[in-house]
Protein backbone atom coordinates (compact mmCIF):
# COMPACT_ATOMS: atom_id res chain seq x y z
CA UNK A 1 21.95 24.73 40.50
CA UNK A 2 25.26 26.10 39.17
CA UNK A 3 25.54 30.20 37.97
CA UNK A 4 22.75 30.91 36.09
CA UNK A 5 23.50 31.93 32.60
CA UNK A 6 20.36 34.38 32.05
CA UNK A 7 19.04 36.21 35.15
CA UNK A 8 15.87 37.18 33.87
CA UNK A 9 14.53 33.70 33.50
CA UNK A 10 14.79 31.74 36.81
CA UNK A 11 11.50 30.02 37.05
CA UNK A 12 9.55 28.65 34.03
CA UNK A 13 5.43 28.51 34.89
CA UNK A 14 3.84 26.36 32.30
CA UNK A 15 -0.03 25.03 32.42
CA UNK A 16 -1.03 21.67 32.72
CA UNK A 17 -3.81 20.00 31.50
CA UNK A 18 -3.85 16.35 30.68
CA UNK A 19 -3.69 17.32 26.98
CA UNK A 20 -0.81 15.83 24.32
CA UNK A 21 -0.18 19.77 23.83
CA UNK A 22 0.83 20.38 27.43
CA UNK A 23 2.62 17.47 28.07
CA UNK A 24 4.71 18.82 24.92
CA UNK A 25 4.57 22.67 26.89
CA UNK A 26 5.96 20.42 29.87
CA UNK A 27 8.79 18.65 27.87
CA UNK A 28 10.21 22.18 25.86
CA UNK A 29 10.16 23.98 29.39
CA UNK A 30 12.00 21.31 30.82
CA UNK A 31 14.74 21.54 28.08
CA UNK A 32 14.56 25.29 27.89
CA UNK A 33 15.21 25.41 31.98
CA UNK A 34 18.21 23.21 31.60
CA UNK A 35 19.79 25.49 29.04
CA UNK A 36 18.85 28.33 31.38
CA UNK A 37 19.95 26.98 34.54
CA UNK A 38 16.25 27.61 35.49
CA UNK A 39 13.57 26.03 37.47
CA UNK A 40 9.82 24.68 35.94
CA UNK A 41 6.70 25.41 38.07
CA UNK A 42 3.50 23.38 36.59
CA UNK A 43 0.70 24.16 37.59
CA UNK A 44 -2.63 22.21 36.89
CA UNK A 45 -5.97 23.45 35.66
CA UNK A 46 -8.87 22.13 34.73
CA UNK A 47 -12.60 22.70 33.46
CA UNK A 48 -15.26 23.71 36.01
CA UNK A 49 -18.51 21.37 35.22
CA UNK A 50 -21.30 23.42 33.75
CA UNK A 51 -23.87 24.79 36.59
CA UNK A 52 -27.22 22.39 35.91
CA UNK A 53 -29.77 23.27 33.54
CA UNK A 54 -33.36 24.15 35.36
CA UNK A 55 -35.22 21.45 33.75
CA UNK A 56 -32.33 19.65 35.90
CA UNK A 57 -32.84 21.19 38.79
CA UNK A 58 -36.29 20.73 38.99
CA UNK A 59 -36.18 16.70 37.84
CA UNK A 60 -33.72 16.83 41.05
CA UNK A 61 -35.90 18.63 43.04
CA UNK A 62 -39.28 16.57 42.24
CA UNK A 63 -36.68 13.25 42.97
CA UNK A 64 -35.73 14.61 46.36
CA UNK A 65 -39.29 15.41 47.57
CA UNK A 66 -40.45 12.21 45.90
CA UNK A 67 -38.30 10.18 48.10
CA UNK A 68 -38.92 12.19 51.18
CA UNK A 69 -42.06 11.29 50.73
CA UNK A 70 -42.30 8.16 50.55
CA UNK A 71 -39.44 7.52 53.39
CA UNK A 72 -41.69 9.64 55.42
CA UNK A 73 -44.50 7.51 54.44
CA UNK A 74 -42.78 4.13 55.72
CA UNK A 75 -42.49 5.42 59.26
């Protein structure tokens, strides 16, 4: 990188999602960087899955003893 022409912007942190909207965030910073003589840092986030309901849980849990069951039944 040549001088930089504003000091106070060196590094450009935009979020990235998959999304049409950030791959437009990713495209602006890019241009905005190269008129600042300034470097982009993505970074990547993404949705945690939602923790399983207890009516899950317990269709998992009745599954799992189910099976041990009947494995422990064939030996």
């Amino acid at each position: 990188m040549g001088a930089r022409h504003n000091p106070y912007f060196r590094k450009l942190l935009v979020g990235f999602d998959g999304s049409p909207q950030a791959d437009k965030a990713v495209e602006v910073a890019m241009e905005l960087a190269e008129c600042l003589d300034a470097e982009v840092v993505v970074f990547a986030v993404a949705q945690l899955p939602k923790p399983a309901t207890m009516v899950e849980v317990r269709r998992s849990w009745t599954m799992l003893v189910n099976t041990t069951r009947q494995f422990s039944k064939s030996l």
